[in-house]
N, C-alpha and C. Protein backbone atom coordinates (compact mmCIF):
# COMPACT_ATOMS: atom_id res chain seq x y z
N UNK A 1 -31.85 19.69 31.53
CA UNK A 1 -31.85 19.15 30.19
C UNK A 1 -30.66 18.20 30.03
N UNK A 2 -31.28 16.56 29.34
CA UNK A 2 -30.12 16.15 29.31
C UNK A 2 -29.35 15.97 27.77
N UNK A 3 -27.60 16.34 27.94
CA UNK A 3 -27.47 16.32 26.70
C UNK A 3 -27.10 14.61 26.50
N UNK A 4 -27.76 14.61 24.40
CA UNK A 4 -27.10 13.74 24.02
C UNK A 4 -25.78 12.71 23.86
N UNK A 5 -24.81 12.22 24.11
CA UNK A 5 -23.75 11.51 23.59
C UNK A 5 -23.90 11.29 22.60
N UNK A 6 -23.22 11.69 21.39
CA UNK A 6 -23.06 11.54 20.01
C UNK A 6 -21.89 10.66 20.25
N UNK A 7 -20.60 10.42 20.67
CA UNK A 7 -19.61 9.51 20.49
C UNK A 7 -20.27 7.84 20.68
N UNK A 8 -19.25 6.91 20.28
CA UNK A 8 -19.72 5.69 20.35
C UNK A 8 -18.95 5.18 21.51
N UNK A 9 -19.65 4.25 22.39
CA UNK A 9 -18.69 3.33 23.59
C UNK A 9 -17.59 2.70 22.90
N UNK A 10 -17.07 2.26 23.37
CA UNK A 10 -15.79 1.56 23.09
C UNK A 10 -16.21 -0.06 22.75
N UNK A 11 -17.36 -0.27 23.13
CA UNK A 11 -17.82 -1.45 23.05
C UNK A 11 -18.37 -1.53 21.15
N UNK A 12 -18.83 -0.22 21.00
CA UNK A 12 -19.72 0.02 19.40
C UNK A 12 -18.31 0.41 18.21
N UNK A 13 -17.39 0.40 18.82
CA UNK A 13 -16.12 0.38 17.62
C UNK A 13 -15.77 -0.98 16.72
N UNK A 14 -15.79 -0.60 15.79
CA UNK A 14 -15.39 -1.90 15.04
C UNK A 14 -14.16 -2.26 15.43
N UNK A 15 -13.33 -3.74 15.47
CA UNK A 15 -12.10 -3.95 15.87
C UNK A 15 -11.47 -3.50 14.72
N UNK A 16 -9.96 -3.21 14.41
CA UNK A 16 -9.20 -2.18 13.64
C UNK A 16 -9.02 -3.54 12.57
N UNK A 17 -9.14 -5.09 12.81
CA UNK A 17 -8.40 -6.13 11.80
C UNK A 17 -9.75 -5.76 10.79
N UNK A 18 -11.39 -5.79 11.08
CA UNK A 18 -12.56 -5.55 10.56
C UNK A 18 -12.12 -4.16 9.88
N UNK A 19 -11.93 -3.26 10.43
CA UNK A 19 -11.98 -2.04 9.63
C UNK A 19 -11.18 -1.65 8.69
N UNK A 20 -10.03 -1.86 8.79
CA UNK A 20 -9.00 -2.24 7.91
C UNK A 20 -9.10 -3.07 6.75
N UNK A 21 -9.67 -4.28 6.88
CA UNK A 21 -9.82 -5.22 5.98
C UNK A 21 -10.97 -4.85 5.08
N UNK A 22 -11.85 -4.01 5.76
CA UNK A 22 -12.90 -3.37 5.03
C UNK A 22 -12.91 -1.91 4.11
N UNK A 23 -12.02 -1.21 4.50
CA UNK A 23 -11.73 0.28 4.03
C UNK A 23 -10.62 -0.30 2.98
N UNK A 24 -9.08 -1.54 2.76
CA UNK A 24 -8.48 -1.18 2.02
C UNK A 24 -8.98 -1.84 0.51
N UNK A 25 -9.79 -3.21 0.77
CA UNK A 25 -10.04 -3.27 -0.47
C UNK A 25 -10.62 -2.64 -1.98
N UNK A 26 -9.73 -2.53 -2.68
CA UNK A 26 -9.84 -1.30 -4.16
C UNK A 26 -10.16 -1.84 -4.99
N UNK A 27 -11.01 -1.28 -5.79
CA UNK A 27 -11.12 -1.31 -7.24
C UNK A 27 -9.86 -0.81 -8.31
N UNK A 28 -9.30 -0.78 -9.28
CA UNK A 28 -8.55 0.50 -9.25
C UNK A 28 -8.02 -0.28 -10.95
N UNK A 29 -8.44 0.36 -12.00
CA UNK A 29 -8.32 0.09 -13.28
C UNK A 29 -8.71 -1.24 -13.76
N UNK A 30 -10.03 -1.38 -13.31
CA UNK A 30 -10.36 -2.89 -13.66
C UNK A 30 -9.66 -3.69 -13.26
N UNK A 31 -9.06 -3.88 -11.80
CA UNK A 31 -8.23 -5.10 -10.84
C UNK A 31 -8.94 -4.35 -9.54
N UNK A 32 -8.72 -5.93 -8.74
CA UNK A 32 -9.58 -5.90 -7.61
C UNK A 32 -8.05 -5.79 -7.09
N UNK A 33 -7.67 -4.98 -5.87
CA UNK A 33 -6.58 -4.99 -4.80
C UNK A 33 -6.68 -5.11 -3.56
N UNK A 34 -6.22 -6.50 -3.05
CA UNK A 34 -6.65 -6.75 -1.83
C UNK A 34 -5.23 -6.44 -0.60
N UNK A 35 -5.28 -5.89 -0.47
CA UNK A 35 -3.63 -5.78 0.95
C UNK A 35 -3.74 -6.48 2.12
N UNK A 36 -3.30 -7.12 2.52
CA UNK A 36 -3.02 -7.71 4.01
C UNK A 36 -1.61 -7.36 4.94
N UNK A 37 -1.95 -6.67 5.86
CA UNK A 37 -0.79 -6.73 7.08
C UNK A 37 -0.74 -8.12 7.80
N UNK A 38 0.26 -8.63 7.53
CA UNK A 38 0.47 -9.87 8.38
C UNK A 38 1.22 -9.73 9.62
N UNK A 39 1.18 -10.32 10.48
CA UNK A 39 1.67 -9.97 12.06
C UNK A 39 2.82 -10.67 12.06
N UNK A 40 3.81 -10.69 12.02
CA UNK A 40 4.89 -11.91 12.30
C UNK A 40 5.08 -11.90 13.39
N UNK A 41 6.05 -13.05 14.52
CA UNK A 41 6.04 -13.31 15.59
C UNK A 41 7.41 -12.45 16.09
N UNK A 42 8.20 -11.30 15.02
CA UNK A 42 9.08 -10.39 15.83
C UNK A 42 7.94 -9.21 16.36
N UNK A 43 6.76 -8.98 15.75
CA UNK A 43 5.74 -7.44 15.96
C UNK A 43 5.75 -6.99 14.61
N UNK A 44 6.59 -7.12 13.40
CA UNK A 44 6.67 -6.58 12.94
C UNK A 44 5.49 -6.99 11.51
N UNK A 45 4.87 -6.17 10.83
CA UNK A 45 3.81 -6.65 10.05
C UNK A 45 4.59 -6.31 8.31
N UNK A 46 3.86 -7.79 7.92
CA UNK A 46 4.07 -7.74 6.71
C UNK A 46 3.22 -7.44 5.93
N UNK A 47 3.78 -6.77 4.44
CA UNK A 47 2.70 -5.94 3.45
C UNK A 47 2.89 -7.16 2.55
N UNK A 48 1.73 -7.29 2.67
CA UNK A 48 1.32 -8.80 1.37
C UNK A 48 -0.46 -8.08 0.82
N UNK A 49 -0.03 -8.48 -0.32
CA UNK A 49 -0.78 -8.07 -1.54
C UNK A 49 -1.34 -9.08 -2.98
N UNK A 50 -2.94 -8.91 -2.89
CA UNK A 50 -2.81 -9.97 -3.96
C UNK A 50 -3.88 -9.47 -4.97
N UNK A 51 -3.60 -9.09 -6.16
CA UNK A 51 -4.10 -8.20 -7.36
C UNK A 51 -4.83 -9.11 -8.25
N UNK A 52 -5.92 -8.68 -8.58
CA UNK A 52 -6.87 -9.76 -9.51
C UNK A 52 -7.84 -8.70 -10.81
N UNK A 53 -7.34 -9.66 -11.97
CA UNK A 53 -8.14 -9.04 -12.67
C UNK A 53 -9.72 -9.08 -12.91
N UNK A 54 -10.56 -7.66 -13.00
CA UNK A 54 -12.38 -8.39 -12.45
C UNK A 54 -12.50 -8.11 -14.02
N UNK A 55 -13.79 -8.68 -14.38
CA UNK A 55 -14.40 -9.85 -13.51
C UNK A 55 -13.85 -10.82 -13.51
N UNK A 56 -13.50 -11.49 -12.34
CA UNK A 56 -12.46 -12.76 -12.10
C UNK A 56 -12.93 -13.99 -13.32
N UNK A 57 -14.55 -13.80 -13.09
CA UNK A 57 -15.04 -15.25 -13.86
C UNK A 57 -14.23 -15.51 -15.14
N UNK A 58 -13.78 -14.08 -15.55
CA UNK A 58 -13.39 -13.63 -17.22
C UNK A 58 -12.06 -14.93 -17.82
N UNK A 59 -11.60 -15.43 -16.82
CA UNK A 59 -10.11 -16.20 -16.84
C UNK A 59 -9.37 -15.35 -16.07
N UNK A 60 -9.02 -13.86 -15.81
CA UNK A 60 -8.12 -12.94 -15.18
C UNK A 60 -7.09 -14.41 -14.42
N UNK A 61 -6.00 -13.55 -14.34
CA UNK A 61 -5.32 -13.94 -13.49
C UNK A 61 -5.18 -13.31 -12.07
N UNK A 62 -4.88 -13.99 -11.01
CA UNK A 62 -4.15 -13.56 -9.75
C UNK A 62 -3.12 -13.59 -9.42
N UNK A 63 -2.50 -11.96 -8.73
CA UNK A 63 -1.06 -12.20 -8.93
C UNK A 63 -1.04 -12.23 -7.08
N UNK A 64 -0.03 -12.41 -6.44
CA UNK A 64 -0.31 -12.82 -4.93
C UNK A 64 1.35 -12.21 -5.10
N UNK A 65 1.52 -11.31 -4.02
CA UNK A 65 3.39 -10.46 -3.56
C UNK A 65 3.10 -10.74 -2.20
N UNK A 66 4.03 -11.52 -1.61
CA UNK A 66 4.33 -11.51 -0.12
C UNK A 66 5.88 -10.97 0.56
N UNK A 67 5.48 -10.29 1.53
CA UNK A 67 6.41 -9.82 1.97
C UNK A 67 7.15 -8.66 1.50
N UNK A 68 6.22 -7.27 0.92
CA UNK A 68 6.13 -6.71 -0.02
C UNK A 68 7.57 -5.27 0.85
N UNK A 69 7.23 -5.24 1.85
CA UNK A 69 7.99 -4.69 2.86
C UNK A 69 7.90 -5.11 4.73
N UNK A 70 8.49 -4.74 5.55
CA UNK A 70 7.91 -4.57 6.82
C UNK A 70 7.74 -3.20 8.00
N UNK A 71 7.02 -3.29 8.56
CA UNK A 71 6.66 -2.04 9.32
C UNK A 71 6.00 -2.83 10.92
N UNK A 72 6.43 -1.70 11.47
CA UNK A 72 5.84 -1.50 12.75
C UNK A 72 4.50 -1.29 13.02
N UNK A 73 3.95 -0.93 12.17
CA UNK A 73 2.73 -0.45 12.01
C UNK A 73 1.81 -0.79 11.36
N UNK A 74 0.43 -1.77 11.45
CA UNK A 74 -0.59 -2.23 10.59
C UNK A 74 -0.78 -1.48 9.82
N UNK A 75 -1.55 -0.58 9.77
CA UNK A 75 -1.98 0.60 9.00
C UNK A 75 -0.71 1.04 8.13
N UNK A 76 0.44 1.12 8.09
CA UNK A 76 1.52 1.68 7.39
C UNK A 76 1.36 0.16 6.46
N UNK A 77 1.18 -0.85 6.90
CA UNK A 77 1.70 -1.94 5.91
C UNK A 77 0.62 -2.14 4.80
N UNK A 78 -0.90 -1.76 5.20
CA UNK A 78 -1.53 -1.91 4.63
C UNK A 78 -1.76 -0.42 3.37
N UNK A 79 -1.42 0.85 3.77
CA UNK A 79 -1.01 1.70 2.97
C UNK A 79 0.12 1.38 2.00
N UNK A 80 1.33 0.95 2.26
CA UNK A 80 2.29 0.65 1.53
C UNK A 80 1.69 -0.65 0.44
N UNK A 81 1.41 -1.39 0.78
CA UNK A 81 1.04 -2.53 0.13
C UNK A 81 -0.51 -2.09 -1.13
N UNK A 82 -1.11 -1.23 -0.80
CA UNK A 82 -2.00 -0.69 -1.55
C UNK A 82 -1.20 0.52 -2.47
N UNK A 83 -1.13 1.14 -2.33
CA UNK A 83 0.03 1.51 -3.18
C UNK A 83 0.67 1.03 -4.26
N UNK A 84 1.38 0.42 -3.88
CA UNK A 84 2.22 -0.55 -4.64
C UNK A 84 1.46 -1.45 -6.05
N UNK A 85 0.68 -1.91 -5.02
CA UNK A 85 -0.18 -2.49 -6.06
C UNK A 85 -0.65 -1.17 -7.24
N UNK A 86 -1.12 -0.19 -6.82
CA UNK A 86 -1.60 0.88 -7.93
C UNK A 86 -0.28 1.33 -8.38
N UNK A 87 0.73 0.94 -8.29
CA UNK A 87 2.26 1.14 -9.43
C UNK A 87 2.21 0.42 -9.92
N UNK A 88 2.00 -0.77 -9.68
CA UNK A 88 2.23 -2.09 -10.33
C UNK A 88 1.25 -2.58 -11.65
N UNK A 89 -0.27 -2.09 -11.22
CA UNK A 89 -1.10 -1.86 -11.98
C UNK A 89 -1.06 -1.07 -13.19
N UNK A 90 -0.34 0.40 -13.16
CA UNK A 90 -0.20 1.60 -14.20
C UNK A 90 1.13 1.08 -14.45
N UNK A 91 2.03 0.11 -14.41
CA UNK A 91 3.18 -0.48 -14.72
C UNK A 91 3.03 -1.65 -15.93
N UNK A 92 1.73 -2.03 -15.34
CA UNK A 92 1.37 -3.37 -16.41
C UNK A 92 0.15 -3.00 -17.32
N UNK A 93 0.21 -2.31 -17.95
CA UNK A 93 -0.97 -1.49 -18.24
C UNK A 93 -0.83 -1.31 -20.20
């Protein structure tokens, strides 16, 4: 009997810039929160963040924070930077 493979090849993984970019964007008190890890050329990634009020068509404004912190770590920058934004949000509220 042969068993199934339930795991995925390495080939069927989404790349981490796709998955990332897809899992952090939020909704989060009527503002859209978008985070970006930026790569700089030391390794080190920047938490940039840019907050919009929906429905955009409405007039909302966009607010755009660069360089919000830095990390070693994509995933840490893009946590930190989401975050932030939801302080910033219950800050301006």
């Amino acid at each position: 009997m042969k068993i199934q493979n339930r795991f995925r090849a390495n080939s069927e993984h989404p790349t981490p810039d796709k998955a990332l970019r897809a899992n952090r964007h939020i909704r989060y008190k009527g503002y859209e929160v978008a985070p970006v890890a930026q790569r700089l050329p030391n390794g080190l990634f920047a938490a940039n963040l840019t907050i919009e009020k929906t429905p955009a068509a409405s007039g909302g404004h966009a607010y755009s924070f660069d360089a919000l912190d830095y990390f070693f770590d994509e995933e840490h920058a893009l946590a930190y930077a989401c975050r932030w934004g939801r302080l910033w949000i219950d800050s301006h509220q």
